[in-house]
Protein backbone atom coordinates (compact mmCIF):
# COMPACT_ATOMS: atom_id res chain seq x y z
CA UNK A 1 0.00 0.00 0.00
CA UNK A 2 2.53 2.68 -1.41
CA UNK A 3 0.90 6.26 -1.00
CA UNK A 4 2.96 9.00 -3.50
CA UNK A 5 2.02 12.09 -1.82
CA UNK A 6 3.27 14.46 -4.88
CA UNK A 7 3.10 13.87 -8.23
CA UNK A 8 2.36 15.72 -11.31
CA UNK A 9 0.35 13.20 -13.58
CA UNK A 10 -0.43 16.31 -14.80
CA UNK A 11 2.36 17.47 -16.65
CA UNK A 12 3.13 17.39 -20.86
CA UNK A 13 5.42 15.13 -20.20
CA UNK A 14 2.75 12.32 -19.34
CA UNK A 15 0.46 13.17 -22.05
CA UNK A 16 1.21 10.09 -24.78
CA UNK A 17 1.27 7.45 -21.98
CA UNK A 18 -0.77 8.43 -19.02
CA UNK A 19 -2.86 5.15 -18.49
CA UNK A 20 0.38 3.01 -19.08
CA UNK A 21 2.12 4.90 -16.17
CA UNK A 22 -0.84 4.26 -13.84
CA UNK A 23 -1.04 0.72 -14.52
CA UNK A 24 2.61 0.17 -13.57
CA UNK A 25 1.80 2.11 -10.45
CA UNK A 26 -0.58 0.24 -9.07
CA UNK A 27 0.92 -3.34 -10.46
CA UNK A 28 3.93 -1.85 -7.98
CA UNK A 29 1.64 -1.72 -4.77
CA UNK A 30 0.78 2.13 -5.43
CA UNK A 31 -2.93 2.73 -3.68
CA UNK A 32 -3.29 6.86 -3.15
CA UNK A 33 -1.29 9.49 -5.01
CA UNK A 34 -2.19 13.34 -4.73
CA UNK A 35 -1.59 15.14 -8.04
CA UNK A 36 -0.43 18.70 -7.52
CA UNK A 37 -1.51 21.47 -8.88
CA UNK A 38 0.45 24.96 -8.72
CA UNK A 39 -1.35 27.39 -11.41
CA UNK A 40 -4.53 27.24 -13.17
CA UNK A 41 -3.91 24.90 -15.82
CA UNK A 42 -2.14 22.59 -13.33
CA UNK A 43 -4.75 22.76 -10.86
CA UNK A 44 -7.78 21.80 -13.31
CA UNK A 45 -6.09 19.05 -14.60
CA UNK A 46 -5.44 17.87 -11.58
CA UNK A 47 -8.99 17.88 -10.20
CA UNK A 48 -10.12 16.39 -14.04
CA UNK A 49 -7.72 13.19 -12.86
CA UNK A 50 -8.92 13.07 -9.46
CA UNK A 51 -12.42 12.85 -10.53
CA UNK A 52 -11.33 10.52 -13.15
CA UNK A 53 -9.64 7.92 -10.57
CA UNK A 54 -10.92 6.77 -7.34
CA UNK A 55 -7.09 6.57 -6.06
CA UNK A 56 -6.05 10.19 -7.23
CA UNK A 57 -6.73 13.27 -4.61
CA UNK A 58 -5.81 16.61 -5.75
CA UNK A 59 -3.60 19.52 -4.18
CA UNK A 60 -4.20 22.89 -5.36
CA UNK A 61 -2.22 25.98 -4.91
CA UNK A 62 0.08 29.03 -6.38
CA UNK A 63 3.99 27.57 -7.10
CA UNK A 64 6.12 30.66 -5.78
CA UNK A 65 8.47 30.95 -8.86
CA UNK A 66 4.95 32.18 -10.70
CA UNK A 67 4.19 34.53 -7.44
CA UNK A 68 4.32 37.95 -9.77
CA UNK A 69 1.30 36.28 -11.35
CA UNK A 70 -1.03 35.35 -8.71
CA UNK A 71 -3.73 37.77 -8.48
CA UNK A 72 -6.49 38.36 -5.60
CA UNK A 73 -8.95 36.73 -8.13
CA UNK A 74 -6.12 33.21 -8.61
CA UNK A 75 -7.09 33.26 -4.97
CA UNK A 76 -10.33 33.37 -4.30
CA UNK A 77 -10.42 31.00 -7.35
CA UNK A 78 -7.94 28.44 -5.40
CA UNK A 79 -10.16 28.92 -2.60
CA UNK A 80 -13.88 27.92 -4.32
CA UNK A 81 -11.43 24.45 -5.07
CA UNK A 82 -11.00 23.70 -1.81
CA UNK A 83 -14.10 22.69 -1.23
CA UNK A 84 -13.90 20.22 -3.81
CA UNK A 85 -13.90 16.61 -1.99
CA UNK A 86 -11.08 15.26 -3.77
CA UNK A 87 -9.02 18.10 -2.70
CA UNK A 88 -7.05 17.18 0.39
CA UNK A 89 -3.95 20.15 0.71
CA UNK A 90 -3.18 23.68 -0.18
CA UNK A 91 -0.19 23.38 -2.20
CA UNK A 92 2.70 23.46 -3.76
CA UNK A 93 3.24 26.68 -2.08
CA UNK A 94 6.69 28.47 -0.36
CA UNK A 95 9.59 30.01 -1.55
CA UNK A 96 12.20 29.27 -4.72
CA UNK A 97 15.08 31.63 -4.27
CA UNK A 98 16.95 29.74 -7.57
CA UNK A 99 14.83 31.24 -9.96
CA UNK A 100 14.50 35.24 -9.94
CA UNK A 101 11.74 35.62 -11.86
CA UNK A 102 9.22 36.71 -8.95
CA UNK A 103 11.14 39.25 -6.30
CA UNK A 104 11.30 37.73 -3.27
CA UNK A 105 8.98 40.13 -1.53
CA UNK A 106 5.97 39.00 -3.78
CA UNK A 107 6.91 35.15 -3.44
CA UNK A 108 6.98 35.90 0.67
CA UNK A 109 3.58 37.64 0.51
CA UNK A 110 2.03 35.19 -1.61
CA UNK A 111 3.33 32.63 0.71
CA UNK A 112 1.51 34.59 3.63
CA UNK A 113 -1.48 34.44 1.96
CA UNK A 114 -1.67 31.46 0.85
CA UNK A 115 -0.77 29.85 4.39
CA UNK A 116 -3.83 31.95 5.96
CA UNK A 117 -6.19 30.49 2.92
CA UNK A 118 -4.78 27.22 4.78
CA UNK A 119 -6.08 27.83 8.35
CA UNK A 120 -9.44 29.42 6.82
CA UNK A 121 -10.12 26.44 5.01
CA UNK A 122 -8.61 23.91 7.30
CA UNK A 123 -6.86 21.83 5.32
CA UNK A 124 -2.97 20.74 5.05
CA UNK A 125 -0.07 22.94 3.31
CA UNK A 126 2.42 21.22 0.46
CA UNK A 127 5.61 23.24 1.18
CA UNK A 128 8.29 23.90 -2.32
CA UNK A 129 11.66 25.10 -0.67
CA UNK A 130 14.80 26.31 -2.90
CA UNK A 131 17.59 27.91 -1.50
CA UNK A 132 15.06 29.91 0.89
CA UNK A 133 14.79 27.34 4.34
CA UNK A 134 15.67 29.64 6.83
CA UNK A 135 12.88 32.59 5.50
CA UNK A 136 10.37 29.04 4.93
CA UNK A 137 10.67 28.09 8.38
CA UNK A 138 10.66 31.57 9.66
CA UNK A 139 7.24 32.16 7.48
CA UNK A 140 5.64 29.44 9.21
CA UNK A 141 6.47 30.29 12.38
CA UNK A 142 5.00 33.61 12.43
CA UNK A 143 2.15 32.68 10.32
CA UNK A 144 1.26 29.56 12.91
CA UNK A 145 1.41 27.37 10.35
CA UNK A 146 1.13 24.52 12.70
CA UNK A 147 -2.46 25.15 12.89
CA UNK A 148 -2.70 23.24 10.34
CA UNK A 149 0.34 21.41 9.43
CA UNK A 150 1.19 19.34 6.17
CA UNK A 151 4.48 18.57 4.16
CA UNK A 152 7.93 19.77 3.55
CA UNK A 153 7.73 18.04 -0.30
CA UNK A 154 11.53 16.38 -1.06
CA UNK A 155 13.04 17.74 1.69
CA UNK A 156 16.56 18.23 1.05
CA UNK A 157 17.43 20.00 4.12
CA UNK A 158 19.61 19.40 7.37
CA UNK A 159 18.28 16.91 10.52
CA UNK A 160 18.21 20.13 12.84
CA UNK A 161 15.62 21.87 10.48
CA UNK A 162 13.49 19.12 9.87
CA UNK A 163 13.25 18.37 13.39
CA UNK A 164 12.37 22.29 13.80
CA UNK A 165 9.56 21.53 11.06
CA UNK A 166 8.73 18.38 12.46
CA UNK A 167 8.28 20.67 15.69
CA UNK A 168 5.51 22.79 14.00
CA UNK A 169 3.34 20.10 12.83
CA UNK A 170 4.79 19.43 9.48
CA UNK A 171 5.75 16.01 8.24
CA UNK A 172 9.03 15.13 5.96
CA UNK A 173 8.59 14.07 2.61
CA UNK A 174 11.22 12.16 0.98
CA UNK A 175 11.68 11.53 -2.66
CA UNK A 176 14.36 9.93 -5.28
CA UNK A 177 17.50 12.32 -4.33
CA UNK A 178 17.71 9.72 -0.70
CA UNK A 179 18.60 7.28 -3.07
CA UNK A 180 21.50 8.81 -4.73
CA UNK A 181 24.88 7.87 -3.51
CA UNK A 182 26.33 11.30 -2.47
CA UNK A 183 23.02 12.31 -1.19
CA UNK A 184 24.05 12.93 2.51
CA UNK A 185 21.73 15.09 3.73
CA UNK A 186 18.54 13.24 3.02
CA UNK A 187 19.96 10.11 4.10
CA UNK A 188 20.84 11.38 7.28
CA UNK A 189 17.19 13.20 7.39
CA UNK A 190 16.09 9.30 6.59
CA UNK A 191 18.00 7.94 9.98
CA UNK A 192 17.81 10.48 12.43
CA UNK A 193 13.51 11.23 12.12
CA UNK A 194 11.36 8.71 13.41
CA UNK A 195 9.47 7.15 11.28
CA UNK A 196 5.69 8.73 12.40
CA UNK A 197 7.05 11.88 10.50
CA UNK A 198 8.26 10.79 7.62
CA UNK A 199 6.51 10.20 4.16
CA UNK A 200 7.78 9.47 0.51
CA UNK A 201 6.86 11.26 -3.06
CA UNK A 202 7.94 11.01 -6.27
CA UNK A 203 7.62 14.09 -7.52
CA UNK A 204 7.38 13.06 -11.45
CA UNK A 205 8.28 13.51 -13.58
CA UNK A 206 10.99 14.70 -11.91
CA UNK A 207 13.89 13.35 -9.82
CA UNK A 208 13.95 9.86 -10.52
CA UNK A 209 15.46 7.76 -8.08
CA UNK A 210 18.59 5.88 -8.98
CA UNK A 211 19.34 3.77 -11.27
CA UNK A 212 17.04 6.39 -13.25
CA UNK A 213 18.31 9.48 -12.74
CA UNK A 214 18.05 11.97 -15.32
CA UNK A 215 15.51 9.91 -16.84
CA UNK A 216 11.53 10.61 -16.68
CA UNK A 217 10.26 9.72 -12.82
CA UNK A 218 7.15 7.83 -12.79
CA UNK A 219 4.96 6.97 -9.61
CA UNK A 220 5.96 3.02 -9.53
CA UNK A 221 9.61 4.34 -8.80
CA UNK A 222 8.08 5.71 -5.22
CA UNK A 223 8.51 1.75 -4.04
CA UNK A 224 12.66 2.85 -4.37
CA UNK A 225 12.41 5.33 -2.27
CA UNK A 226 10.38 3.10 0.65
CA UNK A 227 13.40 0.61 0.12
CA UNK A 228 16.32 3.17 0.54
CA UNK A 229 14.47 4.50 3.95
CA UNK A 230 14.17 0.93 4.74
CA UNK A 231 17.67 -0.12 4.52
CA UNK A 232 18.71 3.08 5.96
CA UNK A 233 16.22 2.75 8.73
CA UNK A 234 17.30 -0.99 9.74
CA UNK A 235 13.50 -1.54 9.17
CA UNK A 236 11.49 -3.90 6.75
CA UNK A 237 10.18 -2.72 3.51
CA UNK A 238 6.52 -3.53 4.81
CA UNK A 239 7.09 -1.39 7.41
CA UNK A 240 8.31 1.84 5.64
CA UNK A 241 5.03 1.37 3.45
CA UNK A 242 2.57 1.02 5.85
CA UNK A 243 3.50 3.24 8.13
CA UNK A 244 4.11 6.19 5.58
CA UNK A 245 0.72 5.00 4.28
CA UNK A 246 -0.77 5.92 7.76
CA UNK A 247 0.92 9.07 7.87
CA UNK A 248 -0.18 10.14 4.49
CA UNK A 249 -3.97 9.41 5.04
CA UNK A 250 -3.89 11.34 8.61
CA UNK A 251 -2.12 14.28 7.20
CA UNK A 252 -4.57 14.36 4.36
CA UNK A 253 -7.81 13.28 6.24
CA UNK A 254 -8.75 10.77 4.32
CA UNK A 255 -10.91 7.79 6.40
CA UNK A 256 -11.81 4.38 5.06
């Protein structure tokens, strides 16, 4: 019972072959999966494929490299979506200092708004960090983000702040880069927080676990990820997947 809590089923790049990349999803043990959604076209294919799949839940939000775009109306328009019943988190939302094509001042307020649409609607918050962790964890802090909680999506950070995150109700999601060999951070992130925190993503088509990388990621490839924690863990395989399973279907509310 594999649960990928981010993937983007919705982008180009699984247009030709979308039904084939399913299939071998749930042929690997892959039960849930939340498609994300981070801009209008994103976010209505993303609800189109969770009302097309029983298994698919939806995540809507504003990505913060697009922040100069957002408008009030983007909001209020994310907003009407979260009362959709598939949808199950606010997100992918936060900060991405790499790209400089929204001034950090927008991307911050945007981020500020976005977490308060959170604790309005009550539901979960899907956290993007580049190269901005200390002004993420800062954000949440004074926002009281821990209100509601949710997920700091491929964490790449240090043990220190993800037990800080950990701290305000926020669970760490791991995703293909704990697999690479010189990936010491995550791997470290992998041993040191227990288990009850910890969750694993994909986030295709992106980051492919090894031996992929730098090829197209695919949801099937999450089961890599639940064996590197594994190993890393000293725990079984079964238990990395049922216990991340648990944690993804509390975090998200869903029952049954």
């Amino acid at each position: 019972m594999l649960f990928d809590t981010h993937v983007h089923l919705n982008a180009d790049q699984f247009k030709e072959d979308l039904e084939a990349v399913i299939q071998r999803a749930i042929d690997k043990g892959v039960t849930n999966m939340v498609v994300v959604g981070f801009d209008r076209p994103t976010i209505n294919r993303a609800i189109q494929l969770a009302e097309s799949y029983d298994f698919l839940y939806a995540s809507v939000g504003w990505h913060p490299v697009d922040a100069i775009d957002m408008t009030e109306e983007d909001l209020e328009w994310i907003e009407a979506w979260t009362e959709h019943p598939k949808v199950v988190a606010l997100g992918e939302m936060g900060l991405d200092y790499y790209w400089d094509k929204s001034p950090k001042e927008i991307q911050q307020d945007v981020f500020r708004k976005q977490i308060r649409l959170a604790k309005k609607v009550k539901l979960p918050i899907i956290i993007h960090n580049r190269e901005a962790t200390q002004d993420i964890v800062d954000i949440l802090r004074e926002e009281g983000a821990a209100e509601v909680g949710g997920i700091m999506h491929c964490f790449s950070g240090s043990v220190e702040v993800a037990k800080q995150c950990v701290d305000m109700n926020f669970y760490i999601s791991l995703g293909g880069p704990v697999t690479f060999k010189n990936a010491k951070k995550p791997k470290e992130v992998a041993k040191e927080i227990p288990l009850d925190y910890l969750l694993i993503e994909t986030d295709c088509p992106y980051l492919a676990p090894h031996p992929y990388r730098g090829k197209r990621n695919e949801p099937s490839y999450v089961s890599l990820v639940a064996e590197e924690i594994a190993k890393l863990k000293e725990l079984t395989y079964d238990e990395v997947v049922q216990k991340t399973y648990d944690n993804a279907r509390q975090i998200f509310n869903i029952n049954g």
